[in-house]
Protein backbone atom coordinates (compact mmCIF):
# COMPACT_ATOMS: atom_id res chain seq x y z
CA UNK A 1 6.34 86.98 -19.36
CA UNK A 2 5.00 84.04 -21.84
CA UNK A 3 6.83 85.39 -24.59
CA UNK A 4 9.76 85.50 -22.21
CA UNK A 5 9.05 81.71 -20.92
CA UNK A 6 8.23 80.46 -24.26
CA UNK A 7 11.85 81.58 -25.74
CA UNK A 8 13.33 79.90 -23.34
CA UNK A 9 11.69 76.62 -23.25
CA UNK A 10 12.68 76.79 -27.42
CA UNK A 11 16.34 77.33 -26.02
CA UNK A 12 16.35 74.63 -23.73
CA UNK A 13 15.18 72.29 -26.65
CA UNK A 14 17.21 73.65 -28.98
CA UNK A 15 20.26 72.58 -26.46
CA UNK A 16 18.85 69.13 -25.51
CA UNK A 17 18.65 68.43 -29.30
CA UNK A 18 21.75 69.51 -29.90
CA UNK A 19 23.42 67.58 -27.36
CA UNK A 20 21.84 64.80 -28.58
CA UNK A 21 22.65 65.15 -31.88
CA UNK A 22 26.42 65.33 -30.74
CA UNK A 23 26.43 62.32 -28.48
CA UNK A 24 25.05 60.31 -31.41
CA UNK A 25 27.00 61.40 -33.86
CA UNK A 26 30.21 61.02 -31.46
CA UNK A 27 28.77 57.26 -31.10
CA UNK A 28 28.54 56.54 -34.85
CA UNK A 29 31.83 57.82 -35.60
CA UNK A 30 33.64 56.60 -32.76
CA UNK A 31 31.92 54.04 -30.75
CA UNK A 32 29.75 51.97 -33.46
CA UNK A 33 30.31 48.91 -31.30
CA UNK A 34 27.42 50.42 -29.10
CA UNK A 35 25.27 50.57 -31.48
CA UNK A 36 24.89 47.56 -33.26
CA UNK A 37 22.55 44.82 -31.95
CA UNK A 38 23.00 42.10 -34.52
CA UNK A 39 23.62 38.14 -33.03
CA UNK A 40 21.51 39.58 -29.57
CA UNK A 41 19.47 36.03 -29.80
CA UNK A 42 21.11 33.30 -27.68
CA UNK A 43 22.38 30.55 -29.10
CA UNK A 44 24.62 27.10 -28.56
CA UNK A 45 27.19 25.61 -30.75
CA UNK A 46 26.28 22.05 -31.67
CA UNK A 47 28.78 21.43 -34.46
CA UNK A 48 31.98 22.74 -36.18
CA UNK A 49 33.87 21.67 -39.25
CA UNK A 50 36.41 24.85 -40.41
CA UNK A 51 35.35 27.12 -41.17
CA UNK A 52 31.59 26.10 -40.35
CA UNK A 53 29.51 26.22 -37.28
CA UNK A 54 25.95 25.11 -36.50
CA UNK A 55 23.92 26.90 -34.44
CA UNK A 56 20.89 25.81 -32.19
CA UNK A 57 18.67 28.36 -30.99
CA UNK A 58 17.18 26.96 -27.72
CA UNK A 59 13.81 28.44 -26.16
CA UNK A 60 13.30 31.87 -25.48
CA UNK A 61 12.79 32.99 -21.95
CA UNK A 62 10.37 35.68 -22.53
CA UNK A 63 6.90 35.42 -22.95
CA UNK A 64 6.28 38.11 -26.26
CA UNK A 65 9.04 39.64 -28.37
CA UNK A 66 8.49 42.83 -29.86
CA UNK A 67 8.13 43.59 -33.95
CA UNK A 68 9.03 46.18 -35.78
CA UNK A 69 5.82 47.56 -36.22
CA UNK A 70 5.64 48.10 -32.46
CA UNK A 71 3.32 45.08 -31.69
CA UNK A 72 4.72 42.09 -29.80
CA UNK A 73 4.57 38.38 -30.66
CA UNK A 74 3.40 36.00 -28.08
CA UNK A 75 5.91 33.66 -27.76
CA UNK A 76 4.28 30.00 -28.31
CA UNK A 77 5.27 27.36 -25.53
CA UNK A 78 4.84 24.22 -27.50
CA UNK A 79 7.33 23.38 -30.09
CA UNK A 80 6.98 21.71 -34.19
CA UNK A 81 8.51 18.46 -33.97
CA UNK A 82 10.22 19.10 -37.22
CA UNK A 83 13.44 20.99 -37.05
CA UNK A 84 13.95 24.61 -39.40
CA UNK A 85 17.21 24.79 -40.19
CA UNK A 86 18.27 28.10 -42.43
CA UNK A 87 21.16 27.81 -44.52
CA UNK A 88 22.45 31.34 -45.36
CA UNK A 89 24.32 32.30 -48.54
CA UNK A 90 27.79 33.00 -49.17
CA UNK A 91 29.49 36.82 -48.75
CA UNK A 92 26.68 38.01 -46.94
CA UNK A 93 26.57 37.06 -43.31
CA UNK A 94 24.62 35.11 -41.06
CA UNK A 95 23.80 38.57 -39.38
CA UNK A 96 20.95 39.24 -41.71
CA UNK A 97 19.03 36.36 -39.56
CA UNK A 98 19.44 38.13 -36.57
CA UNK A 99 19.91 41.59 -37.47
CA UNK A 100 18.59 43.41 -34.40
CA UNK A 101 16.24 42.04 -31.87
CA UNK A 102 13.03 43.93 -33.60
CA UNK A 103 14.18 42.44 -37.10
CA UNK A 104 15.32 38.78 -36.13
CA UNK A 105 14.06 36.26 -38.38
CA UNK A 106 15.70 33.18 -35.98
CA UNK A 107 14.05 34.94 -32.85
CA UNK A 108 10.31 35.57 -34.68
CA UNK A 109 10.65 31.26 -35.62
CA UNK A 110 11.66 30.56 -32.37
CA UNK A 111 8.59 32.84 -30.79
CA UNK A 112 6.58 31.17 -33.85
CA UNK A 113 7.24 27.60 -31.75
CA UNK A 114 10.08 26.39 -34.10
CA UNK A 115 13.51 24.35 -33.58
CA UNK A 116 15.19 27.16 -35.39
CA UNK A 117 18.90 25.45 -36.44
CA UNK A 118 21.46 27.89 -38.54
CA UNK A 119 24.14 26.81 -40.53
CA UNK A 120 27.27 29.63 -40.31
CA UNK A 121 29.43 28.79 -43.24
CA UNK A 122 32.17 30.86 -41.12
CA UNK A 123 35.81 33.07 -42.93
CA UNK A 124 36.22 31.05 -45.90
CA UNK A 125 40.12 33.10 -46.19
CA UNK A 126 42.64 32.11 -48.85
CA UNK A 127 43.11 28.56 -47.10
CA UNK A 128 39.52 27.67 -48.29
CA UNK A 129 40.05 29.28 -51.78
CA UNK A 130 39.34 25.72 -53.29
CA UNK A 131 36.07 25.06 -51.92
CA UNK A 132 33.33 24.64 -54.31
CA UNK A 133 29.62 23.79 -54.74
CA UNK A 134 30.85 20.33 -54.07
CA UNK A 135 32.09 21.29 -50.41
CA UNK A 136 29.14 23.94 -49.15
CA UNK A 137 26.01 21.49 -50.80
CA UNK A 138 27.08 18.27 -50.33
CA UNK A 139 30.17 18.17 -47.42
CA UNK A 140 29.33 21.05 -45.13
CA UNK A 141 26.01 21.19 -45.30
CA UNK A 142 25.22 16.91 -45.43
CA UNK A 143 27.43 17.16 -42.30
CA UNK A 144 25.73 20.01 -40.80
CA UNK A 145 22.22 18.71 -41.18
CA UNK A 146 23.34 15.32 -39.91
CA UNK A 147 24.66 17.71 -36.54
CA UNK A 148 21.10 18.54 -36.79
CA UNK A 149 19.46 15.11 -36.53
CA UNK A 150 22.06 14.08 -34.18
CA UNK A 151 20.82 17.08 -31.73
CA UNK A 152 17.13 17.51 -31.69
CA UNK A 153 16.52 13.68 -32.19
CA UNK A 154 14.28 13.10 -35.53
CA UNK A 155 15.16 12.53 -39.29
CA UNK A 156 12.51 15.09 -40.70
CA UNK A 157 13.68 18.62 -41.29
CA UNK A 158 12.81 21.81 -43.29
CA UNK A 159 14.74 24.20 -45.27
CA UNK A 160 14.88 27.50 -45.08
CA UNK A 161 17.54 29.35 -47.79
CA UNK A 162 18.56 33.03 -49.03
CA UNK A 163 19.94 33.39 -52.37
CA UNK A 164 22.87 30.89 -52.51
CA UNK A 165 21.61 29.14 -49.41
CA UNK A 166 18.82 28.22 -51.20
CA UNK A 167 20.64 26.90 -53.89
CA UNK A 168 22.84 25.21 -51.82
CA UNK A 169 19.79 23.62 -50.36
CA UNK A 170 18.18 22.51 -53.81
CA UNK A 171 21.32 20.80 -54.81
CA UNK A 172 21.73 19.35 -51.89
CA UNK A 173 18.04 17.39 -51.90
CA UNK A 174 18.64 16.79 -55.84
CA UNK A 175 21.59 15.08 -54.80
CA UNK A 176 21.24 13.22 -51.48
CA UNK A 177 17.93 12.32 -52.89
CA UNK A 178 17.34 12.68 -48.49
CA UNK A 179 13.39 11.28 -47.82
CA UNK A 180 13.47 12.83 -45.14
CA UNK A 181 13.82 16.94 -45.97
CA UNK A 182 10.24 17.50 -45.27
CA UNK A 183 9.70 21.04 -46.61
CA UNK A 184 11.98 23.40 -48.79
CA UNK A 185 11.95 26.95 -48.65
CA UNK A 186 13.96 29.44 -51.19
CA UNK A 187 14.27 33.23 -51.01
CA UNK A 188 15.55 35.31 -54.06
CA UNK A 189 17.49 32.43 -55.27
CA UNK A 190 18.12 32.51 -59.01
CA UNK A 191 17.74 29.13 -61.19
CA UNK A 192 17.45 30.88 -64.72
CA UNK A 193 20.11 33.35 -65.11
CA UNK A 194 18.73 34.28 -68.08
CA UNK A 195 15.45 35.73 -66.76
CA UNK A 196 16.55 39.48 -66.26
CA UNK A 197 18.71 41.39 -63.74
CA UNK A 198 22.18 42.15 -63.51
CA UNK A 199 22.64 38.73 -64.03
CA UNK A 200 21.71 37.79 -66.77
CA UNK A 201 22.75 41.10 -68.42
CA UNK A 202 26.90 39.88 -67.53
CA UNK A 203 26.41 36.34 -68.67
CA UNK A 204 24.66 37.20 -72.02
CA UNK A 205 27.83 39.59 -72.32
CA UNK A 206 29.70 36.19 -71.85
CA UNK A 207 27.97 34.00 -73.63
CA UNK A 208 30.06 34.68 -77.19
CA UNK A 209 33.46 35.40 -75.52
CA UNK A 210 33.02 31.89 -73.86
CA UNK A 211 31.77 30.06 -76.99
CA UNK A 212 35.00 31.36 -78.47
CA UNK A 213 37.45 30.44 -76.20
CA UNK A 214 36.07 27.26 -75.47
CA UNK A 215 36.19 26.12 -79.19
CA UNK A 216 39.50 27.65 -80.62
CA UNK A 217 41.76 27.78 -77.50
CA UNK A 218 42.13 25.36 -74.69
CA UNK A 219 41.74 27.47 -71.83
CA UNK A 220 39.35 26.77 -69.64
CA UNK A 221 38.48 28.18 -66.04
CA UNK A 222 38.81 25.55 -63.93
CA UNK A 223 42.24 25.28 -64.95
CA UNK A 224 43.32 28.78 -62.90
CA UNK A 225 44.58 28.49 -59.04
CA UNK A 226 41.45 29.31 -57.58
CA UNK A 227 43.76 31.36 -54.82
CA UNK A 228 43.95 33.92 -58.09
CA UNK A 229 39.69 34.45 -58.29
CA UNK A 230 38.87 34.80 -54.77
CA UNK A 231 37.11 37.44 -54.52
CA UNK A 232 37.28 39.63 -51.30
CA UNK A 233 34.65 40.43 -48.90
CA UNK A 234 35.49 44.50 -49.26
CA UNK A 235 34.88 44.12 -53.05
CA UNK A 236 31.63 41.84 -52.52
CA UNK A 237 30.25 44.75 -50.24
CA UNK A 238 31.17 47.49 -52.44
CA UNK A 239 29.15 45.05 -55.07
CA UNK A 240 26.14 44.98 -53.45
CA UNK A 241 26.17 48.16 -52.50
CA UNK A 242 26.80 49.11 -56.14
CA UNK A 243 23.24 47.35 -57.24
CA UNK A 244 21.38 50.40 -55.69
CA UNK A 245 23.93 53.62 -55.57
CA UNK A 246 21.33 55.37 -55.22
CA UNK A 247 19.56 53.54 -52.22
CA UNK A 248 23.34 53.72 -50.63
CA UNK A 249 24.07 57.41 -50.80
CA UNK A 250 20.06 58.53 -49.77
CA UNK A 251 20.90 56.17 -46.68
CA UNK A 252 24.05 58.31 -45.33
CA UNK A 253 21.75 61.55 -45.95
CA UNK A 254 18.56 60.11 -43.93
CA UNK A 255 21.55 59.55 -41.27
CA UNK A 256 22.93 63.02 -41.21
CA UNK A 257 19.15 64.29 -41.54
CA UNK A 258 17.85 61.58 -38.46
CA UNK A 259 21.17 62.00 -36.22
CA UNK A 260 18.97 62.91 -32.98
CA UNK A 261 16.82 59.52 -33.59
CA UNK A 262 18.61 56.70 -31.35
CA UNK A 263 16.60 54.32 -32.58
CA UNK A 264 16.82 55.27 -36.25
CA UNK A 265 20.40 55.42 -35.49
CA UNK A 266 20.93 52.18 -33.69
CA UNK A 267 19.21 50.40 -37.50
CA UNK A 268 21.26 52.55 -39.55
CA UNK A 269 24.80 51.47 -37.94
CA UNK A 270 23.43 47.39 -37.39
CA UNK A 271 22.56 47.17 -41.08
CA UNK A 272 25.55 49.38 -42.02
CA UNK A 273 27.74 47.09 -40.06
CA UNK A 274 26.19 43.95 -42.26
CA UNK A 275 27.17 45.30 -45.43
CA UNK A 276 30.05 46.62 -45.07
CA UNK A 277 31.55 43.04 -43.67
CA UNK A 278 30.12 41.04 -45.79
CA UNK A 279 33.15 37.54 -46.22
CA UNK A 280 34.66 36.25 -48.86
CA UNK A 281 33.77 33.80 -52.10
CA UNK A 282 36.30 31.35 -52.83
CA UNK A 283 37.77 30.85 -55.75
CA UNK A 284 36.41 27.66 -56.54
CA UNK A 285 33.22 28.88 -55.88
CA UNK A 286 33.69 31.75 -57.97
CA UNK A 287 34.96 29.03 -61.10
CA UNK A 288 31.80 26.66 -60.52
CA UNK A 289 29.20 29.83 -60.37
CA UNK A 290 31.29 31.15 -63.80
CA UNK A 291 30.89 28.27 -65.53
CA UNK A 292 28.23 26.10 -64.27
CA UNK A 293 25.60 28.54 -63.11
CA UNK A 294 26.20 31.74 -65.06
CA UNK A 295 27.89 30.80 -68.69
CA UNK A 296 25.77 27.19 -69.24
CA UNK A 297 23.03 28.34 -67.11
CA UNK A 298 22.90 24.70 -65.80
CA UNK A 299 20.24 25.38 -62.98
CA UNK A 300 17.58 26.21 -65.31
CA UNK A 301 17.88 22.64 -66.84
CA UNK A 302 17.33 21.40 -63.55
CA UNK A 303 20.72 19.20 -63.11
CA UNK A 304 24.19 20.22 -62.41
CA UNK A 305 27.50 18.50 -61.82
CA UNK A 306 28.73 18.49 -58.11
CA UNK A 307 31.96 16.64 -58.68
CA UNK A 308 31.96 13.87 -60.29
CA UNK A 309 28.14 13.28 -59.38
CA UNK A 310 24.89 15.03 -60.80
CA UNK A 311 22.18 16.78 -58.66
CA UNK A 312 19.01 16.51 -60.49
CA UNK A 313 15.76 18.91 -59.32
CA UNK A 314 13.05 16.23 -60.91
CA UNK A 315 14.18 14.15 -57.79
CA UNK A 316 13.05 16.57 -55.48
CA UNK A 317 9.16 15.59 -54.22
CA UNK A 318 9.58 17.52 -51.08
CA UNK A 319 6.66 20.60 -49.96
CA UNK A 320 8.01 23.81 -51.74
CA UNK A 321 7.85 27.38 -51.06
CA UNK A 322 9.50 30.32 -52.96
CA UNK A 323 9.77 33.75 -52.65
CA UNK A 324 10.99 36.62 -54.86
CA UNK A 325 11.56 39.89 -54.43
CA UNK A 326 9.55 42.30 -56.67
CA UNK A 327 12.38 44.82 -56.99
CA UNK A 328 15.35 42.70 -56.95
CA UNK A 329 17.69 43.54 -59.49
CA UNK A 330 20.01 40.33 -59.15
CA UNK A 331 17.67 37.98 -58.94
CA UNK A 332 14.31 38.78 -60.97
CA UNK A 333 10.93 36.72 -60.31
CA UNK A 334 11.27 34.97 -63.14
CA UNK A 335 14.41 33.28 -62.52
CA UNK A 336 13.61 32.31 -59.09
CA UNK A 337 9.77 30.70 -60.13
CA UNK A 338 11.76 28.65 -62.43
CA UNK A 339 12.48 26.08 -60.03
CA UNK A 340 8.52 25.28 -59.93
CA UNK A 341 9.10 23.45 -63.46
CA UNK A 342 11.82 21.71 -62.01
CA UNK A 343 10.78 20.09 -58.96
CA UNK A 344 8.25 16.50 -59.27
CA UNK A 345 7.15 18.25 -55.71
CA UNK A 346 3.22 18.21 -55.81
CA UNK A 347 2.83 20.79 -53.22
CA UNK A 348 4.61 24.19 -54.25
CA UNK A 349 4.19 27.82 -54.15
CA UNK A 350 5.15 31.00 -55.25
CA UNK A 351 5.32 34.25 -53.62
CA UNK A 352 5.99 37.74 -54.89
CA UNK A 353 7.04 39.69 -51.74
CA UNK A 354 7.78 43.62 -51.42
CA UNK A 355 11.79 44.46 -51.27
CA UNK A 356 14.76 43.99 -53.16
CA UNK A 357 17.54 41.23 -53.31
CA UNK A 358 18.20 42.06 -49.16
CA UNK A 359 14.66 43.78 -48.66
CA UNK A 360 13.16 40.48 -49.19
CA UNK A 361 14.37 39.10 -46.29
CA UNK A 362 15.40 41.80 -43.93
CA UNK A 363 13.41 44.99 -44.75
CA UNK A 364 10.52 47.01 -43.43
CA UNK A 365 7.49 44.70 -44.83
CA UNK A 366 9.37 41.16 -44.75
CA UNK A 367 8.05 40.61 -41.22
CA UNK A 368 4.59 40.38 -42.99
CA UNK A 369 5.25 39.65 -46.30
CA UNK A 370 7.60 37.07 -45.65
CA UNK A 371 8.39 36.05 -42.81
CA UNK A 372 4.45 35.17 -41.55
CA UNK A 373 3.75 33.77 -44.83
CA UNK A 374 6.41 31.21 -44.30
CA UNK A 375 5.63 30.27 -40.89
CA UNK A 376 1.98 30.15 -41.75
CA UNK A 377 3.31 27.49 -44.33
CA UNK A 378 5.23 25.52 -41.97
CA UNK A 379 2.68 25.62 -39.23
CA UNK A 380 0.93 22.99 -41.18
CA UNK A 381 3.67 21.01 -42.41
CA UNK A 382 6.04 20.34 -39.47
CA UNK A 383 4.25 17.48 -37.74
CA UNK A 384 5.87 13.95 -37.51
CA UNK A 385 3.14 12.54 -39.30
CA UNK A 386 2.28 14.42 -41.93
């Protein structure tokens, strides 16, 4: 009679799994839009300028938010006078900072007792294909951080930028020459494109080609429409996703091999959903990051033109903290440290974290590796008086 029970039981289990393997698997193929939790943190709209928003994260109403190790985070009822406004990159969205409720970066500062303020540089479609360094780091984002001031009511504020947001950031503070940007944070964002990684392997390939053309013909890049080099957000996802084809495919096989894990499932389709929308770069950003950034390698100099103006790093005296991704293969710890020898700030740091170009800032260990460190950092450097 055990035997008997004990088949059944297994049968019973056997069904229940396979039902649930079949409603999940009928969700991801047909109903994603129930599975992703990305943007779940409330927020207000305090500024546009097309395409960019600004976001303002106000308090949260709960008292602890759960991590991703399964711990919660108490959420702290007293706020840093000093605003934190992040200032994402280009391509990839602002959905990384608020990936799912577990994995929010904006939600663990705002638990952490920060303003949390996010710039969202928006669709920049064919109708922005123009738009250069000179519009994201000086324009949008000058006008966004003044939305900033405006709203929470102080001149101080702190930094807080991914790959090309931190860029966008640095040239920003080397140009404004802004007393008042308090602290500076950068995540995998390259300075020396020389200093390894798939980077610097396609400019060196450039570097003679250019030298050529430059000196015997009078083309140049900044001559082309810039409407002909935008470059879509399909091709920049297929891009990134090209960095680690092996990471990529392994990821569709945990999926087929975790179908009956709703939770597993729910992080697959979220992140899935990031990548494969990732927006477009304009043209002109694409001619400025040809020429300016990749060919000259202007950033590891510490200057570069932004119109007919120069952003210099040795102006910068602000509290700096960098990260860098051990296993990034786009931008390698060496170019991102480079900015230390740059800056006349006299408080800086550097920080090797765990992850890739993405991993860095979104994956498993970031919470700890990253994401503490930084607040940690800013916990002592976000008072009005300091």
């Amino acid at each position: 009679m055990n035997l008997i029970n004990r088949v059944i039981d297994r049968g019973l289990q056997a069904n229940r799994l396979a039902a649930t393997v079949a409603n999940n698997a009928f969700d991801r193929m047909f109903r994603p839009g129930a599975l992703i939790q990305s943007n779940q943190t409330p927020f207000e709209t305090i500024a546009r300028r097309a395409p960019m928003t600004v976001r303002y994260y106000p308090p949260l109403d709960q008292g602890s938010i759960p991590l991703t190790d399964g711990s919660s985070l108490p959420v702290q009822t007293t706020e840093h006078p000093v605003p934190l406004v992040i200032v994402p990159p280009l391509a990839a969205t602002s959905v990384i900072f608020d990936l799912i409720p577990q994995r929010s970066l904006v939600r663990y500062l705002r638990a952490r007792g920060f303003r949390v303020y996010l710039v969202d540089w928006g669709s920049p479609g064919e109708r922005y294909a123009h738009y250069s360094i000179r519009h994201y780091a000086e324009e949008m984002l000058g006008e966004a951080l003044a939305a900033v001031r405006e709203h929470s009511g102080v001149q101080p504020i702190s930094l807080l930028g991914w790959c090309m947001g931190g860029l966008f950031s640095l040239i920003y503070a080397g140009l404004s020459h802004d007393p008042h940007i308090r602290n500076l944070i950068t995540i995998a964002s390259p300075i020396d494109y020389r200093q390894g990684g798939i980077a610097a392997r396609v400019t060196r390939a450039m570097e003679l080609p250019a030298y050529l053309i430059r000196k015997y013909t009078s083309f140049r890049v900044h001559n082309i429409d810039p409407t002909y080099l935008q470059v879509p957000g399909w091709m920049n996802s297929l891009a990134f996703k090209l960095t680690n084809p092996v990471g990529s495919l392994t990821a569709y096989w945990d999926l087929f091999a975790k179908l009956a894990d709703r939770e597993y499932l729910v992080h697959h389709t979220t992140t899935s959903h990031f990548l494969d929308n990732m927006e477009d770069y304009p043209g002109g950003i694409v001619q400025d990051f040809i020429v300016k950034v990749g060919v000259d390698n202007d950033l590891s100099r510490g200057r570069i033109e932004v119109g007919d103006r120069v952003s210099q790093f040795d102006s910068i005296e602000c509290s700096l903290l960098v990260f860098a991704g051990e296993a990034d293969a786009i931008v390698t710890p060496k170019s991102a440290q480079t900015i230390l020898n740059l800056v006349r700030s006299p408080d800086k740091e550097f920080v090797i974290a765990p992850g890739g170009h993405a991993g860095v800032v979104m994956g498993n260990k970031a919470q700890s590796a990253v994401w503490a460190v930084l607040a940690e950092w800013l916990d002592t450097r976000s008072a009005l008086s300091d």
